[in-house]
PDB file of N, CA and C in Angstrom:
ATOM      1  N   UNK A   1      81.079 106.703  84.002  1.00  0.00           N
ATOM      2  CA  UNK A   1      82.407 106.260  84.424  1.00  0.00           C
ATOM      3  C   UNK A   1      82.578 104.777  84.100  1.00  0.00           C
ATOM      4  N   UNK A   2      83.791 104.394  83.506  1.00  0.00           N
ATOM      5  CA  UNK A   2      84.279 103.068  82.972  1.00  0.00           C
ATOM      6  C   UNK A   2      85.490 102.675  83.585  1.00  0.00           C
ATOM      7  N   UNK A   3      85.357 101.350  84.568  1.00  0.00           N
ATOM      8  CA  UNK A   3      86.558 100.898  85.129  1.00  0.00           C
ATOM      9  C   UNK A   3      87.487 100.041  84.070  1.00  0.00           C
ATOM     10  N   UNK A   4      88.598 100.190  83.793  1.00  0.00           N
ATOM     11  CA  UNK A   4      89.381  99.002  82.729  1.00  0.00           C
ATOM     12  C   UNK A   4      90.801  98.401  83.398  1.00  0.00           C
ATOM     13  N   UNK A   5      90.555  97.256  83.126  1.00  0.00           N
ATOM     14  CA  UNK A   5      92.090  96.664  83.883  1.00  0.00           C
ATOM     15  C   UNK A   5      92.432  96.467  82.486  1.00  0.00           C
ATOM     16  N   UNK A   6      94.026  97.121  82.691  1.00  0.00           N
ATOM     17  CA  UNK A   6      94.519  97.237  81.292  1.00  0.00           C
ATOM     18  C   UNK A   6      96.516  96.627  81.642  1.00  0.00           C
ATOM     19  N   UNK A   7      96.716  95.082  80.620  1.00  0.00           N
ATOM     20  CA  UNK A   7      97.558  94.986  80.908  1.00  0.00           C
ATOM     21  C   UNK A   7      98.583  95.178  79.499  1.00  0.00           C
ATOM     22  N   UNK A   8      99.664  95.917  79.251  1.00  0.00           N
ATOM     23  CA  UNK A   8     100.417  96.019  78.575  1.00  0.00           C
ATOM     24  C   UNK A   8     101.676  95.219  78.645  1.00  0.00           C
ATOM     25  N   UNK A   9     101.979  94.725  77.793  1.00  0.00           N
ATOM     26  CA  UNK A   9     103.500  93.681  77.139  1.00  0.00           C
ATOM     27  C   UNK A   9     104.298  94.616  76.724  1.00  0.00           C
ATOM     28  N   UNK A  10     105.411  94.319  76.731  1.00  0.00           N
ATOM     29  CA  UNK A  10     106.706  93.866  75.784  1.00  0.00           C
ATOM     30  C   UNK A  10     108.112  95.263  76.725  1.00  0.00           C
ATOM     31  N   UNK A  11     108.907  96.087  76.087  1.00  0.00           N
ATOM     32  CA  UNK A  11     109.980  96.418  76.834  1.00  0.00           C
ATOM     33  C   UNK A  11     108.925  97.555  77.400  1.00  0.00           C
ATOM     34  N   UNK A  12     108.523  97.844  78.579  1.00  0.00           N
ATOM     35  CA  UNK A  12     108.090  98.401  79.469  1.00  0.00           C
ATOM     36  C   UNK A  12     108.365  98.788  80.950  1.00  0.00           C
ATOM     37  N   UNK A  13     109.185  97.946  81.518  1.00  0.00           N
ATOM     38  CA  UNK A  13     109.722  98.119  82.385  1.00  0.00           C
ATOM     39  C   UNK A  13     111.063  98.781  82.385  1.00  0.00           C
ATOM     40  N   UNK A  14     111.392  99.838  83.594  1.00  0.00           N
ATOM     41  CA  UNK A  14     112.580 100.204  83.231  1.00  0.00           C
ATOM     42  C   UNK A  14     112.920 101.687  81.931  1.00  0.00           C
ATOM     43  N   UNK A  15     111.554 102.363  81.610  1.00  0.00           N
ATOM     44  CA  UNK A  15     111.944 102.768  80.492  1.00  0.00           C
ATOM     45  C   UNK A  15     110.864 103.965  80.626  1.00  0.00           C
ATOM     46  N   UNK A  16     110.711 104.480  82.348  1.00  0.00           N
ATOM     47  CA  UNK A  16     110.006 105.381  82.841  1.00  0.00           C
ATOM     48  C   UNK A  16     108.494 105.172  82.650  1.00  0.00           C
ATOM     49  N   UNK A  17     108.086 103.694  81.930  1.00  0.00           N
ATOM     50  CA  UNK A  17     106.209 103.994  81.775  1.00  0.00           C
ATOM     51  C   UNK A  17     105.244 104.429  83.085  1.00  0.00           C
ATOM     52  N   UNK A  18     105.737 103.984  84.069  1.00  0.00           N
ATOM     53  CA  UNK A  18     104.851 104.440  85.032  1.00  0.00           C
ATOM     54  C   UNK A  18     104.429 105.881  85.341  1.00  0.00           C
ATOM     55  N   UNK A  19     105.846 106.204  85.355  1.00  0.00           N
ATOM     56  CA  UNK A  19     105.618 108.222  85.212  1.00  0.00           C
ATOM     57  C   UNK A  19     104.997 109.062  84.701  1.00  0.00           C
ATOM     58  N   UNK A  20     105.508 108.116  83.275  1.00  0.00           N
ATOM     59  CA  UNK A  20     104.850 109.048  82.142  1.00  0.00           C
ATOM     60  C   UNK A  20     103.642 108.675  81.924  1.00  0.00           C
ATOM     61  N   UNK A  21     102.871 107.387  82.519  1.00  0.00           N
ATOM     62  CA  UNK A  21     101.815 107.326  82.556  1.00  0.00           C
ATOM     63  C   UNK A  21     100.655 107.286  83.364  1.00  0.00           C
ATOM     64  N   UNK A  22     101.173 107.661  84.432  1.00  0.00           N
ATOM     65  CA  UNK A  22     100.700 108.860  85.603  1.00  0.00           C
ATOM     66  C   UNK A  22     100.517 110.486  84.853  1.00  0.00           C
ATOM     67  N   UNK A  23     101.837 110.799  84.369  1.00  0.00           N
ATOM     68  CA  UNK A  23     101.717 112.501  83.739  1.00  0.00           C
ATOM     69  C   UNK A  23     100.203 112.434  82.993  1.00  0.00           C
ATOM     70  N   UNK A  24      99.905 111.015  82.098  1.00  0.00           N
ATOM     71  CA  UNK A  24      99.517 111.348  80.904  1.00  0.00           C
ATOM     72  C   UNK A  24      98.069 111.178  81.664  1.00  0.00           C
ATOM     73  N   UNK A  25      98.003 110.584  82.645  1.00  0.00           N
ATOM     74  CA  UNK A  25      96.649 109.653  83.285  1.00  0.00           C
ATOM     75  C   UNK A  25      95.787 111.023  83.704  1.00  0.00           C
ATOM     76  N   UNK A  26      96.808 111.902  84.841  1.00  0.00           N
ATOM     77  CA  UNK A  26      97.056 113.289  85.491  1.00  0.00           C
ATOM     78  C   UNK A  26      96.360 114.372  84.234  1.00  0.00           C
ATOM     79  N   UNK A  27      96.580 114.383  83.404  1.00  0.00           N
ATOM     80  CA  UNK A  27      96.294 115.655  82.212  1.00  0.00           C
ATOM     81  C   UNK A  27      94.609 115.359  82.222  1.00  0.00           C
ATOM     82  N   UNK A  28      94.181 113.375  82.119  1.00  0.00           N
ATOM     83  CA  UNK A  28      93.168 113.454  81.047  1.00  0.00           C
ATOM     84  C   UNK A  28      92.138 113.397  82.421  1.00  0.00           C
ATOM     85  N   UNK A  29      92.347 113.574  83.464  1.00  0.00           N
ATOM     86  CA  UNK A  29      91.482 112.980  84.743  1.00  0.00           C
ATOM     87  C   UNK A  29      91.132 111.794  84.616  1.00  0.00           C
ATOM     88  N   UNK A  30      92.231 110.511  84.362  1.00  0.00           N
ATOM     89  CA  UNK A  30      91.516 109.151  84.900  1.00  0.00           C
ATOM     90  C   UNK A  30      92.604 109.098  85.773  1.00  0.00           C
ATOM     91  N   UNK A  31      91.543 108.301  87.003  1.00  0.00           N
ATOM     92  CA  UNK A  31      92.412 108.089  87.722  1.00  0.00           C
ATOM     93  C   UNK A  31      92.113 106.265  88.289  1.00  0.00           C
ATOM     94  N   UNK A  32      92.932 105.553  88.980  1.00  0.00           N
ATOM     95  CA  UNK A  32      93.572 104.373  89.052  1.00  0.00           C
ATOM     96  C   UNK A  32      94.627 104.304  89.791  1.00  0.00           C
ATOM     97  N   UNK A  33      95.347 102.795  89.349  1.00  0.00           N
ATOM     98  CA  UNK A  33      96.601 103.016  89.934  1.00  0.00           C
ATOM     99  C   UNK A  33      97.517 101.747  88.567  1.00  0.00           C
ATOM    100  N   UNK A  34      98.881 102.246  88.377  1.00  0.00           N
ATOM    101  CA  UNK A  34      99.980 101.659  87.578  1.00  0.00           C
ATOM    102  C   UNK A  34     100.502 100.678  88.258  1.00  0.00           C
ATOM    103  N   UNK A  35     101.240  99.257  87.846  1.00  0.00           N
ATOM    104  CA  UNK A  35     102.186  98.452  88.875  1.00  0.00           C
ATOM    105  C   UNK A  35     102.846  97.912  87.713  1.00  0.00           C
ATOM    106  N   UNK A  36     104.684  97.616  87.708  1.00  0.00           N
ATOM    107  CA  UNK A  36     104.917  96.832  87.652  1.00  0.00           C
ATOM    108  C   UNK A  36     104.994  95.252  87.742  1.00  0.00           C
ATOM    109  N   UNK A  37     104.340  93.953  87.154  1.00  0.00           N
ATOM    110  CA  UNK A  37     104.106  92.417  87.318  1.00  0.00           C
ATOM    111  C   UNK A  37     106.075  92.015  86.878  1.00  0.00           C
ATOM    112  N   UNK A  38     105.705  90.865  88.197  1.00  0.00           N
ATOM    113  CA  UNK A  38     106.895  89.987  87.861  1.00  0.00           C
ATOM    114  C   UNK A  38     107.430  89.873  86.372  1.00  0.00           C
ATOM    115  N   UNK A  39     106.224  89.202  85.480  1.00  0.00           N
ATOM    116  CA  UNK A  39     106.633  88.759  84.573  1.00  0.00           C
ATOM    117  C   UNK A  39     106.808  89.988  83.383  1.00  0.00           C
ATOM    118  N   UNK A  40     107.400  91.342  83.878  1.00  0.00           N
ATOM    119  CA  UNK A  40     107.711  92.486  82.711  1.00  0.00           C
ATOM    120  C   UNK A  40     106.532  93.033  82.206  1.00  0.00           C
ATOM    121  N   UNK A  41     105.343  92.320  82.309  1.00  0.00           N
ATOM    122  CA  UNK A  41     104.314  93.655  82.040  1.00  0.00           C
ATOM    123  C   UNK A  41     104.287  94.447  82.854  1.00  0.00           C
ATOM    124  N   UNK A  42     103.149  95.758  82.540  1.00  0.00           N
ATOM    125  CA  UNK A  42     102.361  96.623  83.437  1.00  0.00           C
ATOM    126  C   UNK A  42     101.223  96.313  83.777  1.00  0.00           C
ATOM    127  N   UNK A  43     100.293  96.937  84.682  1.00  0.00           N
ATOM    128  CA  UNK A  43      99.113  96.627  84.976  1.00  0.00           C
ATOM    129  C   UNK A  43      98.590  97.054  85.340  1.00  0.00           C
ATOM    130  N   UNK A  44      97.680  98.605  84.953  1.00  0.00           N
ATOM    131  CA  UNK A  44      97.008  99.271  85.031  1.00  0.00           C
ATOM    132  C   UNK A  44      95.786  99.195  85.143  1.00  0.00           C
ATOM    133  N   UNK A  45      94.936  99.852  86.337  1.00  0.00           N
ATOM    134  CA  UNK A  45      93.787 100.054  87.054  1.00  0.00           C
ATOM    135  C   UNK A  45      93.098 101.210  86.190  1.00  0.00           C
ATOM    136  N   UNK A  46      92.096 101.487  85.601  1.00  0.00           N
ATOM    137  CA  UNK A  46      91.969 103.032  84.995  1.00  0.00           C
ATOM    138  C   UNK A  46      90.299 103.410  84.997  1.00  0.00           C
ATOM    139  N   UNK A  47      90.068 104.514  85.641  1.00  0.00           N
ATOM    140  CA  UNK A  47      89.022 104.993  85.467  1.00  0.00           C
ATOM    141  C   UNK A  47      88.476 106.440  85.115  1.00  0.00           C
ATOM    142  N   UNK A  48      87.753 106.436  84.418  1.00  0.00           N
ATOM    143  CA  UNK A  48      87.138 107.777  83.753  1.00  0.00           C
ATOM    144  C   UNK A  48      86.029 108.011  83.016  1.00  0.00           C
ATOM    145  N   UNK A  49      85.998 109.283  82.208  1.00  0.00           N
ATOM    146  CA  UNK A  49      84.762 108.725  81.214  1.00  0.00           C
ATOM    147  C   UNK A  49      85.289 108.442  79.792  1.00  0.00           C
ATOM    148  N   UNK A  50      84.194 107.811  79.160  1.00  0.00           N
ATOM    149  CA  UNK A  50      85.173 107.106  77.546  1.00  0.00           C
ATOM    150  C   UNK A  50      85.930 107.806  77.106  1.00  0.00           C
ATOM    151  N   UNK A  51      85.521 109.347  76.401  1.00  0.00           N
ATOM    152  CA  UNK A  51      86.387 110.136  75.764  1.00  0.00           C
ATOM    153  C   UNK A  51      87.902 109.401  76.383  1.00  0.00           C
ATOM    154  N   UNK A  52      87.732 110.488  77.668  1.00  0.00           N
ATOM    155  CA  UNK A  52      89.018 109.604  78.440  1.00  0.00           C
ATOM    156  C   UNK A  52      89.706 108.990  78.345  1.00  0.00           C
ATOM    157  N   UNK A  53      89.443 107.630  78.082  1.00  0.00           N
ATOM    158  CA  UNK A  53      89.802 106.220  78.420  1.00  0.00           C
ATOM    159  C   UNK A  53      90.374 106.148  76.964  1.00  0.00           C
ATOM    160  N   UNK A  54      89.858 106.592  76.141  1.00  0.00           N
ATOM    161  CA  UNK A  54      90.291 106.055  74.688  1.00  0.00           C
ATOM    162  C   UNK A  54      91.599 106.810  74.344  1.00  0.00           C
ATOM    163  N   UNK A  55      91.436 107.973  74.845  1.00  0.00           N
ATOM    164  CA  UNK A  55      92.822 108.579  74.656  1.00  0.00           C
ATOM    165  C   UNK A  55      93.720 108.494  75.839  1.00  0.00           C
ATOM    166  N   UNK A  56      93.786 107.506  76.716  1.00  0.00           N
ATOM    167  CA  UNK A  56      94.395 106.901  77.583  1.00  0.00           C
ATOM    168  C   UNK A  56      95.079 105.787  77.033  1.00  0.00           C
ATOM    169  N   UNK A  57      94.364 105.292  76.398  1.00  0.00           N
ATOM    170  CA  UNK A  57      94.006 103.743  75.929  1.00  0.00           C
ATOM    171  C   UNK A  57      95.320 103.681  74.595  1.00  0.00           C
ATOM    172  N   UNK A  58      95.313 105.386  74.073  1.00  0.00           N
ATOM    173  CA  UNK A  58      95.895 105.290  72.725  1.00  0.00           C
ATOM    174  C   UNK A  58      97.557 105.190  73.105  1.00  0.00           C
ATOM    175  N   UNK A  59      97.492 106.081  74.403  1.00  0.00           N
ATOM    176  CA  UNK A  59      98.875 106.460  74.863  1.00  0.00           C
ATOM    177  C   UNK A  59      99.478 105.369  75.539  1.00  0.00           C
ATOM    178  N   UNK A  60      98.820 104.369  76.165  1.00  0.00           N
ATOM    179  CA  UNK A  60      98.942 103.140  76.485  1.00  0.00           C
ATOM    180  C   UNK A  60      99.768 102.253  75.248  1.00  0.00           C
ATOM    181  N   UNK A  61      99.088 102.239  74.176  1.00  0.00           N
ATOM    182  CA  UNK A  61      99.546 101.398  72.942  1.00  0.00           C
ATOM    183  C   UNK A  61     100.854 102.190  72.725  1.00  0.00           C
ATOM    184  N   UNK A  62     101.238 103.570  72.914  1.00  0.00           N
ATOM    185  CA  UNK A  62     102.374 104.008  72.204  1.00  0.00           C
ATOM    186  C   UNK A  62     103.382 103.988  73.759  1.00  0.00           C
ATOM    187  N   UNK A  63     103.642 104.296  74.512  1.00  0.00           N
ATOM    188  CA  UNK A  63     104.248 104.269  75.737  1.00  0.00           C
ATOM    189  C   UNK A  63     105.105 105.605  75.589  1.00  0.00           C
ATOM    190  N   UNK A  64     106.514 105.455  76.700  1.00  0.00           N
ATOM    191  CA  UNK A  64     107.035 106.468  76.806  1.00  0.00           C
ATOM    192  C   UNK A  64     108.291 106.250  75.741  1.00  0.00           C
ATOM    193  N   UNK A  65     108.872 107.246  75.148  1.00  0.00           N
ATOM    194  CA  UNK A  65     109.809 106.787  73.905  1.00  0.00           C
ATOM    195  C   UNK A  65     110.684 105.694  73.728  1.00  0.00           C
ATOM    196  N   UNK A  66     111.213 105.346  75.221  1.00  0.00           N
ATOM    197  CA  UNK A  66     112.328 103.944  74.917  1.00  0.00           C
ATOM    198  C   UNK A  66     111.490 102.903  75.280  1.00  0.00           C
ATOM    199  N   UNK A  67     110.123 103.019  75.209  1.00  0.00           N
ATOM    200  CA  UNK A  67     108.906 101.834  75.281  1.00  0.00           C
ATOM    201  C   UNK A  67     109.027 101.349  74.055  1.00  0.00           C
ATOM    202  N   UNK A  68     108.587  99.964  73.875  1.00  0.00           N
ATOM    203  CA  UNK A  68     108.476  99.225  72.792  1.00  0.00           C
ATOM    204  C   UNK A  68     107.026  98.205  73.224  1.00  0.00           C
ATOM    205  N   UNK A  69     105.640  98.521  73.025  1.00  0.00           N
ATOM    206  CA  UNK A  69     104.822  97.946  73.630  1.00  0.00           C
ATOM    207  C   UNK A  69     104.416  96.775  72.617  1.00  0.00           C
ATOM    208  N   UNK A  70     104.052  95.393  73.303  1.00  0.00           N
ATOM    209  CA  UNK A  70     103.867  94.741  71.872  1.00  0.00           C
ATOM    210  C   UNK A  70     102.621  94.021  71.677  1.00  0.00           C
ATOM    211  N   UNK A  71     101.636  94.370  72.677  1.00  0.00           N
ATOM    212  CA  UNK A  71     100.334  94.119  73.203  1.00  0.00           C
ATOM    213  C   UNK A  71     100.299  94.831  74.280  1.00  0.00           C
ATOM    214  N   UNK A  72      98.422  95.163  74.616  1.00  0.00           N
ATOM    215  CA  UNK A  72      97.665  95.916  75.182  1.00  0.00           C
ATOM    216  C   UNK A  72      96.205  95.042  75.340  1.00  0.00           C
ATOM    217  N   UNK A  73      95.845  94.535  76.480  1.00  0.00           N
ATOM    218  CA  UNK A  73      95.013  93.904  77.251  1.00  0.00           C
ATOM    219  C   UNK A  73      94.076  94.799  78.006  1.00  0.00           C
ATOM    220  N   UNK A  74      92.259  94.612  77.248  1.00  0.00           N
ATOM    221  CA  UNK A  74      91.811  95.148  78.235  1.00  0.00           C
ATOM    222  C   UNK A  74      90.792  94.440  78.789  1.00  0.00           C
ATOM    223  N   UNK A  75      90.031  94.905  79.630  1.00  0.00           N
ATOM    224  CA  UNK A  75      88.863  94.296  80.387  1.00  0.00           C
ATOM    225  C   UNK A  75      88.316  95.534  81.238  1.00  0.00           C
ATOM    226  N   UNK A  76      86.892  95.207  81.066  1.00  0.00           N
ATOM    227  CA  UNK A  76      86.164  96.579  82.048  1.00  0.00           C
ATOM    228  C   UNK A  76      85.863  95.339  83.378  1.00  0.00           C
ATOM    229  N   UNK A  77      86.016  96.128  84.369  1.00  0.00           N
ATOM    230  CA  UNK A  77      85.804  95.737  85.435  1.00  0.00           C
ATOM    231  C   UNK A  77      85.096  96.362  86.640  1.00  0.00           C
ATOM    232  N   UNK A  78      85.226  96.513  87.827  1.00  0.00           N
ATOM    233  CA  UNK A  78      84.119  97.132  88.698  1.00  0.00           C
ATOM    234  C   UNK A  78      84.329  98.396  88.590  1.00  0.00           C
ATOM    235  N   UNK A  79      83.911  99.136  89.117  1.00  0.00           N
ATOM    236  CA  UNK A  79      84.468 100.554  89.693  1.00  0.00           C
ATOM    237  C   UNK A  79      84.777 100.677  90.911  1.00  0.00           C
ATOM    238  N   UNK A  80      85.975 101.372  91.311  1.00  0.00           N
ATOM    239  CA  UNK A  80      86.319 101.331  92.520  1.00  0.00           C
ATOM    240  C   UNK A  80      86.788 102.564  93.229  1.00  0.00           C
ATOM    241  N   UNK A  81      86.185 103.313  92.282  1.00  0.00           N
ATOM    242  CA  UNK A  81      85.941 104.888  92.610  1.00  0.00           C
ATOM    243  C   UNK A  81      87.338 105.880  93.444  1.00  0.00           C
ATOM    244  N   UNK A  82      88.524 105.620  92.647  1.00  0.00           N
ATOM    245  CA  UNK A  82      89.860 105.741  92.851  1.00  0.00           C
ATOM    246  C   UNK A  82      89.625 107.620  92.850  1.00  0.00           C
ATOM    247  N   UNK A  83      90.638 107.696  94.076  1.00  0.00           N
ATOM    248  CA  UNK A  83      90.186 109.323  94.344  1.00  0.00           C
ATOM    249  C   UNK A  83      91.630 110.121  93.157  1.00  0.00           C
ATOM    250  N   UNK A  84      92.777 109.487  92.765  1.00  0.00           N
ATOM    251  CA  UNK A  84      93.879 109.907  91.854  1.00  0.00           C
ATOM    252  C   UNK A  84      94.349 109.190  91.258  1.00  0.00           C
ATOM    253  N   UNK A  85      95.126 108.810  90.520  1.00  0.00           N
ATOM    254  CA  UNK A  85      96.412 107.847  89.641  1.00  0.00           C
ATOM    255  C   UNK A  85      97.491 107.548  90.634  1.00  0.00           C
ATOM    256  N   UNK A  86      97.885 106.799  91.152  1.00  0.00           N
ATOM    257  CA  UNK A  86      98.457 105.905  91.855  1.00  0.00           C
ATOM    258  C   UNK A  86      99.980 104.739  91.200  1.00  0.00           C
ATOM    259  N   UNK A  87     101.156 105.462  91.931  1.00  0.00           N
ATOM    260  CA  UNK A  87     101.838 104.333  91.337  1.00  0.00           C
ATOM    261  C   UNK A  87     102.269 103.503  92.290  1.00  0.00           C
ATOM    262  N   UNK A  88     102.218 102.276  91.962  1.00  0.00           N
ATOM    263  CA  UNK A  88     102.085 101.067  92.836  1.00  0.00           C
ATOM    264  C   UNK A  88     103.425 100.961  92.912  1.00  0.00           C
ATOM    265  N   UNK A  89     104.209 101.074  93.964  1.00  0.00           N
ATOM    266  CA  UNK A  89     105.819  99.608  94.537  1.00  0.00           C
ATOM    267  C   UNK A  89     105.359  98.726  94.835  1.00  0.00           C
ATOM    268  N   UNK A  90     106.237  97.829  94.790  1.00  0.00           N
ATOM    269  CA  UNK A  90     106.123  95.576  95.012  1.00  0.00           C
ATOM    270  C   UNK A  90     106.270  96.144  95.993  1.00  0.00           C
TER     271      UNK A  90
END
């Protein structure tokens, strides 16, 4: 199991990514949690095993269709042994 804090740029907000990336999180079994940041990124919590993560990772770079992503930020970080995919409200 691989923890990744993963932050994505550009039109993302507003354009259903959280959903659809819960649906997509939901299919591959990683689980975490999604949030909207002040400053228009996302900021995704994600855990699983690699296979996983990479095809998490891919769907991340492409978003949901009226997404326009224009960077993708990652970092492995602890594990925090998240029991589902989680979408975060401010």
């Amino acid at each position: 199991m691989t923890h990744l804090n993963i932050t994505i740029k550009g039109k993302v907000q507003g354009v259903s990514f959280r959903a659809s990336t819960k649906a997509v999180a939901d299919q591959l079994g990683v689980k975490g949690s999604i949030k909207n940041e002040a400053d228009g990124s996302v900021f995704i919590e994600a855990e699983g095993d690699k296979f996983a993560l990479e095809l998490f990772l891919d769907w991340c770079n492409e978003g949901p269709e009226h997404a326009e992503v224009t960077s993708v930020e990652t970092n492995e970080g602890e594990l925090k042994n998240y029991r589902n995919f989680e979408l975060v409200k401010k």
